[in-house]
N, C-alpha and C. Protein backbone atom coordinates (compact mmCIF):
# COMPACT_ATOMS: atom_id res chain seq x y z
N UNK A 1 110.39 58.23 36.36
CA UNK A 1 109.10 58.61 36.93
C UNK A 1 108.00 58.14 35.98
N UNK A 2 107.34 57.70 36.45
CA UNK A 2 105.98 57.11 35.74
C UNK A 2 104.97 57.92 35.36
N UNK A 3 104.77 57.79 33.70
CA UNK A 3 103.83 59.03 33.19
C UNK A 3 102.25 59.49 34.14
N UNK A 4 102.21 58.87 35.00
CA UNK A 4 100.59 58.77 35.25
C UNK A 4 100.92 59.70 36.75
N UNK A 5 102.33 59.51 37.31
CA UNK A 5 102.52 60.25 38.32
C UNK A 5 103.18 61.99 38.23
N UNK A 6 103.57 62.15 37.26
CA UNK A 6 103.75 63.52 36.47
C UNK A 6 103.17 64.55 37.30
N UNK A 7 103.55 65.43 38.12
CA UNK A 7 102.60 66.55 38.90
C UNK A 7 103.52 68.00 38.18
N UNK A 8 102.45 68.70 37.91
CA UNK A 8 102.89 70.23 38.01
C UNK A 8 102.43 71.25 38.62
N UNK A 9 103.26 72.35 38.97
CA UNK A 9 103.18 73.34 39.95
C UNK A 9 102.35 74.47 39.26
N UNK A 10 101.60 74.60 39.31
CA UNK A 10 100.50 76.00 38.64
C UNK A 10 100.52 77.63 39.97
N UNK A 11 101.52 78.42 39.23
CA UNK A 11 101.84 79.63 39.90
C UNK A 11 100.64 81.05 39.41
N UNK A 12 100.49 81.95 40.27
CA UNK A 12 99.48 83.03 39.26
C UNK A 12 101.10 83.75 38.92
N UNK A 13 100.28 85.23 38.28
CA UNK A 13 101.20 86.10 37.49
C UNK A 13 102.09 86.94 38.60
N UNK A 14 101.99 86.48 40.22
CA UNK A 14 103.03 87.16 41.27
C UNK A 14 103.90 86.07 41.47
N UNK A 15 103.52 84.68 40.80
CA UNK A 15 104.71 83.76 41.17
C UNK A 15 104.26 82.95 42.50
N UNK A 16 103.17 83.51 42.90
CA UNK A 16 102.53 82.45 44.07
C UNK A 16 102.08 80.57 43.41
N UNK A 17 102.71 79.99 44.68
CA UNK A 17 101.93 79.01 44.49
C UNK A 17 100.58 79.23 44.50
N UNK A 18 99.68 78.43 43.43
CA UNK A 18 98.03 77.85 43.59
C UNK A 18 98.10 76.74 43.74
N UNK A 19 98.50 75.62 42.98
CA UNK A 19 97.88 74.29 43.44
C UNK A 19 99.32 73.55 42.52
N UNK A 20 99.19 72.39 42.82
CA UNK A 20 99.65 71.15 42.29
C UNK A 20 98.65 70.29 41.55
N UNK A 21 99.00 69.93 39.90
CA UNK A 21 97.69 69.32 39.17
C UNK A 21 98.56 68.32 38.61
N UNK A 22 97.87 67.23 37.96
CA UNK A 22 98.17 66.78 37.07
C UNK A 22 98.20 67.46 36.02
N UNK A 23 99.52 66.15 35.14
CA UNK A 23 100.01 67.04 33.73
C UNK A 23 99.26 67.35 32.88
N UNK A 24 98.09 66.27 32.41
CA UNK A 24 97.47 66.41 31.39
C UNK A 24 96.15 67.85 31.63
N UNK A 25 96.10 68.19 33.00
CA UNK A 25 95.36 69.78 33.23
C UNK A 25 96.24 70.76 32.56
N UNK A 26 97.03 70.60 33.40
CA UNK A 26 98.40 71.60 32.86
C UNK A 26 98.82 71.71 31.55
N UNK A 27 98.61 70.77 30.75
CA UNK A 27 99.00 71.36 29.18
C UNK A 27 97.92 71.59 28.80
N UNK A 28 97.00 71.13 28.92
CA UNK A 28 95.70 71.93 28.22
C UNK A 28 95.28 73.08 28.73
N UNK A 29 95.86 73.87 29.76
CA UNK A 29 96.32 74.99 30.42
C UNK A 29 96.85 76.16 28.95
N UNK A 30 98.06 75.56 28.64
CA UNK A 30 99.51 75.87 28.12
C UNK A 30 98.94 75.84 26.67
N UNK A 31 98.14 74.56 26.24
CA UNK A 31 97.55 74.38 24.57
C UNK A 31 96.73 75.56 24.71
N UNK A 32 95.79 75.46 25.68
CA UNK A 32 94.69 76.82 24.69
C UNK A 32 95.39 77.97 25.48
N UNK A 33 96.79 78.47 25.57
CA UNK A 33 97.07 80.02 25.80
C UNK A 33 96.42 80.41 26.96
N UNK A 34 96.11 79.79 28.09
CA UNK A 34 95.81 80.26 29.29
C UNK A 34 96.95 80.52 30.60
N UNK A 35 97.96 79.36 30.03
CA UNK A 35 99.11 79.00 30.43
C UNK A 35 100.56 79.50 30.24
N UNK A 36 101.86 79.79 30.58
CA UNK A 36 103.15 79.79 30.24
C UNK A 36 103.82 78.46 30.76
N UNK A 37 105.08 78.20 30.00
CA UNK A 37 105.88 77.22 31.11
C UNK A 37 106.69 78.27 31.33
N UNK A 38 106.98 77.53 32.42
CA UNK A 38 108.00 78.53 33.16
C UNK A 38 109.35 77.54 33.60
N UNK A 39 109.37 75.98 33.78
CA UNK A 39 110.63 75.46 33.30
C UNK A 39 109.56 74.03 32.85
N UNK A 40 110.86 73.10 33.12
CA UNK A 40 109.77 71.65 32.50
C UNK A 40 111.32 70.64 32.92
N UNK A 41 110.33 69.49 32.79
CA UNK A 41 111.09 67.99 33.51
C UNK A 41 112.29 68.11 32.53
N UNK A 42 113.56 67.66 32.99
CA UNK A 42 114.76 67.64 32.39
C UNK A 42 114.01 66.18 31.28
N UNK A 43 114.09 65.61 29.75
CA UNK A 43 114.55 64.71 28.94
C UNK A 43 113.08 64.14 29.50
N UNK A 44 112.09 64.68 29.31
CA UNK A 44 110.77 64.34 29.34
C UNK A 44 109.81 65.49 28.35
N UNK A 45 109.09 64.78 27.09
CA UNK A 45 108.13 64.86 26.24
C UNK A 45 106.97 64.29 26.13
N UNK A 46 105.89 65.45 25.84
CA UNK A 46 105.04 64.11 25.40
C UNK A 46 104.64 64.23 23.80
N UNK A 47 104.20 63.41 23.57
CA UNK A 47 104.00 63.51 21.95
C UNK A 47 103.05 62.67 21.13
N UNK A 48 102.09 63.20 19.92
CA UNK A 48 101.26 63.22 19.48
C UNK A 48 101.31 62.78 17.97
N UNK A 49 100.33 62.55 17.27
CA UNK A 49 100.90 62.27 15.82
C UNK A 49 101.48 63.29 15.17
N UNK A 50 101.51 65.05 15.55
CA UNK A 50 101.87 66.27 15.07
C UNK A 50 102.39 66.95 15.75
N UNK A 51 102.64 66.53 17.12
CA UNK A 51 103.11 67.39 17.88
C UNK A 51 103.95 67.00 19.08
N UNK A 52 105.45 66.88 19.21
CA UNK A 52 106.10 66.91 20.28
C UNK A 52 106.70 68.11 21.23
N UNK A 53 106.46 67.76 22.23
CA UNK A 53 106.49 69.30 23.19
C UNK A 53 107.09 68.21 24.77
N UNK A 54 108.18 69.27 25.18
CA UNK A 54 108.71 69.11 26.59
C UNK A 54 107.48 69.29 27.46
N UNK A 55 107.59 68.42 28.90
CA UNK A 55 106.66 68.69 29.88
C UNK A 55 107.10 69.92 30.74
N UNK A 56 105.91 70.75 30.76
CA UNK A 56 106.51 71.59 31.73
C UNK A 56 106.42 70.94 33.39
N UNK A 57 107.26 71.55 34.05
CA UNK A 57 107.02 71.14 35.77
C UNK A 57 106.45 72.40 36.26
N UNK A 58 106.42 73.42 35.82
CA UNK A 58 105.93 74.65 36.46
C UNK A 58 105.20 75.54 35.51
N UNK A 59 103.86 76.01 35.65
CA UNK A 59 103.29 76.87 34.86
C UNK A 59 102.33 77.89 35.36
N UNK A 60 102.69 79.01 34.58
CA UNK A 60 102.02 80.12 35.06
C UNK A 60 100.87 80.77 34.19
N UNK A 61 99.66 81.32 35.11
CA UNK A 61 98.44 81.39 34.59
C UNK A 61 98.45 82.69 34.52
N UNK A 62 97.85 83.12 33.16
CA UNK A 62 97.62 84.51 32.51
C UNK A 62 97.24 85.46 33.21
N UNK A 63 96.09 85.11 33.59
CA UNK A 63 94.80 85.98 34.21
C UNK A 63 95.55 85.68 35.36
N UNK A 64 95.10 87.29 36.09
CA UNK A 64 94.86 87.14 37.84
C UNK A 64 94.14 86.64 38.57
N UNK A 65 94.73 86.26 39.35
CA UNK A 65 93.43 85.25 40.47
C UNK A 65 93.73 85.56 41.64
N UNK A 66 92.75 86.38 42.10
CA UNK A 66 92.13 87.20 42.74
C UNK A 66 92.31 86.36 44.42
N UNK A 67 92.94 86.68 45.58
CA UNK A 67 93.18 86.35 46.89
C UNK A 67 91.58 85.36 47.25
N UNK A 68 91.54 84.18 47.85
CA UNK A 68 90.78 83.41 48.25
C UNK A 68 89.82 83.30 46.93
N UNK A 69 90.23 83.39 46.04
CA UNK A 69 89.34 82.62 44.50
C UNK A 69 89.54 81.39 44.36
N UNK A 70 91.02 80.93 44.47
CA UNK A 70 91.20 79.59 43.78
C UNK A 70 92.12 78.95 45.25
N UNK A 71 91.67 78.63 46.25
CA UNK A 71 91.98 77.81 47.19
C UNK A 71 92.64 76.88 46.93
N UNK A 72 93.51 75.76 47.60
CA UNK A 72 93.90 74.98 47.37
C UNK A 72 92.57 73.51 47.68
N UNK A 73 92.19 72.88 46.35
CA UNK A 73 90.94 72.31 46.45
C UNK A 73 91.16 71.03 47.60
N UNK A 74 90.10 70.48 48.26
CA UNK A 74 90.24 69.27 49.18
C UNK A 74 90.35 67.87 48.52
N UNK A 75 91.69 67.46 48.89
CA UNK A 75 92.04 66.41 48.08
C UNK A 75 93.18 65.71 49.21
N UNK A 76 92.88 64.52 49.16
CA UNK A 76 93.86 63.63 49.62
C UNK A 76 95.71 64.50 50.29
N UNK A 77 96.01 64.77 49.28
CA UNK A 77 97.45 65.14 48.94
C UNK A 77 97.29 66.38 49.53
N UNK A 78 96.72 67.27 49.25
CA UNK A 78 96.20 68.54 50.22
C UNK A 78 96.40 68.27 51.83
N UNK A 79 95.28 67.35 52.31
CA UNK A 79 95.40 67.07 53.73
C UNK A 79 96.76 66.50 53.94
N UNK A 80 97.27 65.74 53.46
CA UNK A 80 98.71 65.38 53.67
C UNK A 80 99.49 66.34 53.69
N UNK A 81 99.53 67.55 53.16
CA UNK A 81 100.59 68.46 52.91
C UNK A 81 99.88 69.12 54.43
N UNK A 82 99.11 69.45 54.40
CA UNK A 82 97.97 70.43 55.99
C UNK A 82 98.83 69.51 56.91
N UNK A 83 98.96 68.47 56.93
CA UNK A 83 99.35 67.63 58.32
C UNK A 83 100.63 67.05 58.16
N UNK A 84 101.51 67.73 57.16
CA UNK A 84 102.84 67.55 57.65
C UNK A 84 102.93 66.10 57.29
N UNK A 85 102.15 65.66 56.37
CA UNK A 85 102.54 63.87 56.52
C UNK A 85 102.75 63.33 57.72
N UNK A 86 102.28 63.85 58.58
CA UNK A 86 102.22 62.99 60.08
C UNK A 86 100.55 62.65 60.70
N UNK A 87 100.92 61.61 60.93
CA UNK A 87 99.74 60.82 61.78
C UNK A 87 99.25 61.80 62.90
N UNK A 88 97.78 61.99 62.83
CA UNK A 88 96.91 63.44 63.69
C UNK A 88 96.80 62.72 64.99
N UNK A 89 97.23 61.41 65.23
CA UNK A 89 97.02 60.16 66.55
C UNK A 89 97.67 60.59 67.50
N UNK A 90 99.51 59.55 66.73
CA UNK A 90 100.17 59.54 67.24
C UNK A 90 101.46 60.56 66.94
N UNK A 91 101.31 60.49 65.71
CA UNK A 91 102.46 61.94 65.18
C UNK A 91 104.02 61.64 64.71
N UNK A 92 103.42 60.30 64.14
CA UNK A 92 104.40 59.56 63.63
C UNK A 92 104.14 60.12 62.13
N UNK A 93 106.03 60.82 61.61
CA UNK A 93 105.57 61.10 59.92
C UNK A 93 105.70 60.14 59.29
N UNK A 94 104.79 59.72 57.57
CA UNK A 94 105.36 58.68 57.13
C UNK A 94 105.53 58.95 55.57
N UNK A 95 105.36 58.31 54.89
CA UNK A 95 105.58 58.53 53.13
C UNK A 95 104.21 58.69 52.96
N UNK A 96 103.94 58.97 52.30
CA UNK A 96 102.51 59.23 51.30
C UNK A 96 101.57 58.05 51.05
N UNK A 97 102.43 57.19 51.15
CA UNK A 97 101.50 55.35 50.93
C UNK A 97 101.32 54.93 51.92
N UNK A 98 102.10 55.36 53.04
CA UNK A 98 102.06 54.28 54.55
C UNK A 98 101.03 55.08 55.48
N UNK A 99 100.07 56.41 54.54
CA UNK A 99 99.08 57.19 55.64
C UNK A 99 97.80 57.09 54.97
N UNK A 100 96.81 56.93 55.97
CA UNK A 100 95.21 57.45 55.42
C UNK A 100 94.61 58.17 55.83
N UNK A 101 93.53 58.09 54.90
CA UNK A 101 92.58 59.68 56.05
C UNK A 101 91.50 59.00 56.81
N UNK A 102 91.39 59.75 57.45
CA UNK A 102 90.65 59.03 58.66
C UNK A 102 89.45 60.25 59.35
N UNK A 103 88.11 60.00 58.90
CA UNK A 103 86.97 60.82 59.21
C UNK A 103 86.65 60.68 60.79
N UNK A 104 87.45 62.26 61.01
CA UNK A 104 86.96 62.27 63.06
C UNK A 104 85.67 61.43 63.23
N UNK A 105 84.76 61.99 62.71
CA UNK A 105 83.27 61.82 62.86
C UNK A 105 83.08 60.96 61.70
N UNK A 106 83.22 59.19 62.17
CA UNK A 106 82.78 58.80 60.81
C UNK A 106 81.79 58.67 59.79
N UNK A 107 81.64 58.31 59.18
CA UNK A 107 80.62 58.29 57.84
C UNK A 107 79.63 57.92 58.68
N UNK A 108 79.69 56.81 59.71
CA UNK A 108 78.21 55.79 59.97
C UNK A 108 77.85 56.56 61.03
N UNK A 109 78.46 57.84 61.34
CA UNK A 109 78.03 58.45 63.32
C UNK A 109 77.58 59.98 62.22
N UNK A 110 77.36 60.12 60.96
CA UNK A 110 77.26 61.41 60.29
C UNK A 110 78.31 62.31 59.78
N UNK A 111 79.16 61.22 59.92
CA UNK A 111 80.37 62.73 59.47
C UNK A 111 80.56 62.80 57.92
N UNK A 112 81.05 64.14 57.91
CA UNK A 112 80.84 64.56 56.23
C UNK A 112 82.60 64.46 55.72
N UNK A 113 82.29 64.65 54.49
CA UNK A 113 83.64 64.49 54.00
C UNK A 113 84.22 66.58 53.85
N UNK A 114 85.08 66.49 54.81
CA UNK A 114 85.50 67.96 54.34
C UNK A 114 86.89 68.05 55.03
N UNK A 115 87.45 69.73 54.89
CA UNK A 115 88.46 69.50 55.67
C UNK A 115 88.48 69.62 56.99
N UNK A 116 87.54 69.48 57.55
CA UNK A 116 87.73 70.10 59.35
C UNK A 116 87.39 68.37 59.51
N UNK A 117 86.68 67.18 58.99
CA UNK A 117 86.43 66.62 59.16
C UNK A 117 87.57 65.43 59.13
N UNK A 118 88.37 65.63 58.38
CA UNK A 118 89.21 64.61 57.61
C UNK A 118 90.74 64.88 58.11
N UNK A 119 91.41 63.99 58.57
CA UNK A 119 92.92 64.21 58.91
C UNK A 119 94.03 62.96 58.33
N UNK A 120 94.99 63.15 58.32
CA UNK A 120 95.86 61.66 58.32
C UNK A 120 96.57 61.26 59.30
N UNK A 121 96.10 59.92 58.59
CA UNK A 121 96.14 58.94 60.09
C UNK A 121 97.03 57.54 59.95
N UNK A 122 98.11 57.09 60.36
CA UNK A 122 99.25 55.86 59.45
C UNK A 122 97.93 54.90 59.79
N UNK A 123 98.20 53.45 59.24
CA UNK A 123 97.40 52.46 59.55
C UNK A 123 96.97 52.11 60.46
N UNK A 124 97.79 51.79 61.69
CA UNK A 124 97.37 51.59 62.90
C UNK A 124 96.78 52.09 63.40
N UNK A 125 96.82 53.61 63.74
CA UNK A 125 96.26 54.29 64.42
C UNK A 125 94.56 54.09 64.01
N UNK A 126 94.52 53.99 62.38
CA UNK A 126 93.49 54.65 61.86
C UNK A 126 92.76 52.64 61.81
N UNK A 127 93.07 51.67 61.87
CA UNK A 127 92.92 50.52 62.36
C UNK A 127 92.21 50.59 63.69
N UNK A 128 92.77 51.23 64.93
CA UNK A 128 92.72 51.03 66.40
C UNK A 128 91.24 51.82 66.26
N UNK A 129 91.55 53.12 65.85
CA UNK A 129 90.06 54.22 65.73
C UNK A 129 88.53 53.32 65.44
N UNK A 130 89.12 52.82 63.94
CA UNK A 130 88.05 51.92 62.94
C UNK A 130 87.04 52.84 63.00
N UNK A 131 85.89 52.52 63.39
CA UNK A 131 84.45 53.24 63.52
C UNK A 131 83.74 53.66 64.53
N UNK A 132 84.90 54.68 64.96
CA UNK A 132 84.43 55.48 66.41
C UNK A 132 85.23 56.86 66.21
N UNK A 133 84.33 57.41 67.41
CA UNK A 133 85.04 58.63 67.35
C UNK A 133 86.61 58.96 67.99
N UNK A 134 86.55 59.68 68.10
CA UNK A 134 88.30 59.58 68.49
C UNK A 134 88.07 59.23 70.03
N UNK A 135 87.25 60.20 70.68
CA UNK A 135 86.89 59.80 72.31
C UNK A 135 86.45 58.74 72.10
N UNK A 136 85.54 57.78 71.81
CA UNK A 136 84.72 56.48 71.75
C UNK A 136 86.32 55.75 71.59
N UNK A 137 87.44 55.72 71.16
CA UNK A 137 88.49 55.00 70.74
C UNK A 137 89.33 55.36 71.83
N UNK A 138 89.03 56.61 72.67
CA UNK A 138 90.15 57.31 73.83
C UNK A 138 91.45 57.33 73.04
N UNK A 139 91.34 58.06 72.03
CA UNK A 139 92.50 58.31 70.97
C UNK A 139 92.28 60.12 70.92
N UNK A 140 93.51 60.44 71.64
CA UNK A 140 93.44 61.99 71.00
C UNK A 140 94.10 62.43 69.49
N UNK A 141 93.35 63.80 69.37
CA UNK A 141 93.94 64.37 68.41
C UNK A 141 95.17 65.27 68.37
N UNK A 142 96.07 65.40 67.61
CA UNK A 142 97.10 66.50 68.27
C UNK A 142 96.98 67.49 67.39
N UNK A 143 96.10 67.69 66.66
CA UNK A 143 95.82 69.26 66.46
C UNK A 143 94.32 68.91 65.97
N UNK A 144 93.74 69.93 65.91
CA UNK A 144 92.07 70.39 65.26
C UNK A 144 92.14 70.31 63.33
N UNK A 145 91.71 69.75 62.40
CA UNK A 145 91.92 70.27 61.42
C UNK A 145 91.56 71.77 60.90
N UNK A 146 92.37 72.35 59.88
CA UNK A 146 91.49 73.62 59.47
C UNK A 146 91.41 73.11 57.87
N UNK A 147 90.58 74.24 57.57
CA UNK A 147 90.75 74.26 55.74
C UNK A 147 92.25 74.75 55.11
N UNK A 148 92.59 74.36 54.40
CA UNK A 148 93.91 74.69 54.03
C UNK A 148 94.12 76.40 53.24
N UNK A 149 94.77 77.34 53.58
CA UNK A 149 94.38 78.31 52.83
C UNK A 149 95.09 78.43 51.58
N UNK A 150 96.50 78.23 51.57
CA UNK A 150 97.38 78.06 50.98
C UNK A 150 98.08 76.85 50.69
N UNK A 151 99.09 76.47 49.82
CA UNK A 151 99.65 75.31 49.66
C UNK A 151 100.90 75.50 50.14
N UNK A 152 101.54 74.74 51.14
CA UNK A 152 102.50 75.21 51.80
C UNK A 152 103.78 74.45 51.68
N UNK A 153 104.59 75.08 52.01
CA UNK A 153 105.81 74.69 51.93
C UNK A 153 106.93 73.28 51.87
N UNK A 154 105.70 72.40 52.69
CA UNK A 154 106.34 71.09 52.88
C UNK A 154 106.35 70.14 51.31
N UNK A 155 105.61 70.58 50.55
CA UNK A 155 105.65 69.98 48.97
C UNK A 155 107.02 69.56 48.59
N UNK A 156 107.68 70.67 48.88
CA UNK A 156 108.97 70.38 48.51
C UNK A 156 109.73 69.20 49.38
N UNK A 157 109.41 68.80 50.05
CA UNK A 157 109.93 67.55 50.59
C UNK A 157 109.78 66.50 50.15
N UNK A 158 109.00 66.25 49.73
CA UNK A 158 108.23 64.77 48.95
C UNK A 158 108.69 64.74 47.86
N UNK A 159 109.81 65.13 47.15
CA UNK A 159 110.81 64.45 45.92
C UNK A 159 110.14 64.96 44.73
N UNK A 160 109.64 66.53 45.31
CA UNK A 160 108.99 67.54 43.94
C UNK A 160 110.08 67.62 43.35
N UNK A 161 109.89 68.27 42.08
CA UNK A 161 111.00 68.71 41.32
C UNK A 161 111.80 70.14 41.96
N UNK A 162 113.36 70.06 41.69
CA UNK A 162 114.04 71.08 42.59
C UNK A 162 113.42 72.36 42.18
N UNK A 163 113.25 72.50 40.94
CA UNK A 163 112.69 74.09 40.56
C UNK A 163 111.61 74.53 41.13
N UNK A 164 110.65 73.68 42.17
CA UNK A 164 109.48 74.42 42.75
C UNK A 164 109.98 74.98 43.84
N UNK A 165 111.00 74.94 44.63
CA UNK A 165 111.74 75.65 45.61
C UNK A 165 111.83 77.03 45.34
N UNK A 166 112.11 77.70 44.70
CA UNK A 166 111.77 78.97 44.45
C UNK A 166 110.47 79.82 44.66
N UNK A 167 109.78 78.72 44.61
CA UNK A 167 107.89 79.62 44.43
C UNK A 167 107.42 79.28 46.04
N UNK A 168 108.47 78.27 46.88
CA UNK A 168 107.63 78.32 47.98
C UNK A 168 108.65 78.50 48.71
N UNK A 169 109.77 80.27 48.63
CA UNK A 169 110.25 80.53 50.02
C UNK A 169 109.42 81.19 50.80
């Protein structure tokens, strides 16, 4: 696995999922004591002129965080997880590289970047759309977006590490 692709699972103190971050958030999480690990990548370190330390894959945050405080933020990988990795078109699922997002209301007709606005869409579909609305394209949607409330379950499909299975039965 390639250092730059490194993701970890950030749980509060009930063991709920919060979010998925990059590593280098996550140990500076863990360095200034805000953090625990709670396991870490099998024969993966990172290391410093003074300091070698295992990566964790899962870490848990001190403080409580309080129901609808720390949302799962709007990000690419977010909407992908909201839509099942399937195309909002046609409803074809695909890998993570073979989808884009695709603004109902595009940028040039006013549309904003958010989550009610934004869905994924494989190439084609989101090709055929280009710069119209979904009606202007006579392309339906097969569901409405929402905001994501939680981070849900399908993570674990996408070749997370096995130990996050636990935090999202």
């Amino acid at each position: 696995m390639n250092y730059l692709s490194w993701k970890i699972l950030i749980v509060d103190v009930a063991l709920q999922p919060i979010r998925i971050t990059h590593w280098t958030k996550a140990l500076m999480l863990v360095i200034l004591n805000k953090a625990e690990a709670l396991s870490y990548y099998k024969d993966v370190s990172i290391h410093s002129q003074k300091v070698t330390m295992p990566l964790p894959n899962v870490i848990k945050i001190k403080k409580y965080v309080g129901y609808g405080k720390n949302l799962p933020r709007f990000s690419r990988l977010n909407i992908m997880f909201r839509d099942n990795f399937t195309c909002q078109y046609c409803g074809k699922q695909e890998k993570k590289d073979k989808l884009t997002m695709d603004h109902i209301i595009p940028k040039s007709q006013g549309g904003k970047k958010g989550w009610t606005n934004i869905v994924t869409s494989c190439i084609p579909c989101n090709q055929k759309k280009a710069d119209r609305t979904p009606e202007q394209a006579n392309m339906r949607l097969i569901r409405l977006p929402l905001k994501l409330k939680k981070l849900p379950g399908i993570a674990l499909k996408y070749s997370d590490p096995e130990e996050w299975g636990y935090y999202f039965k």
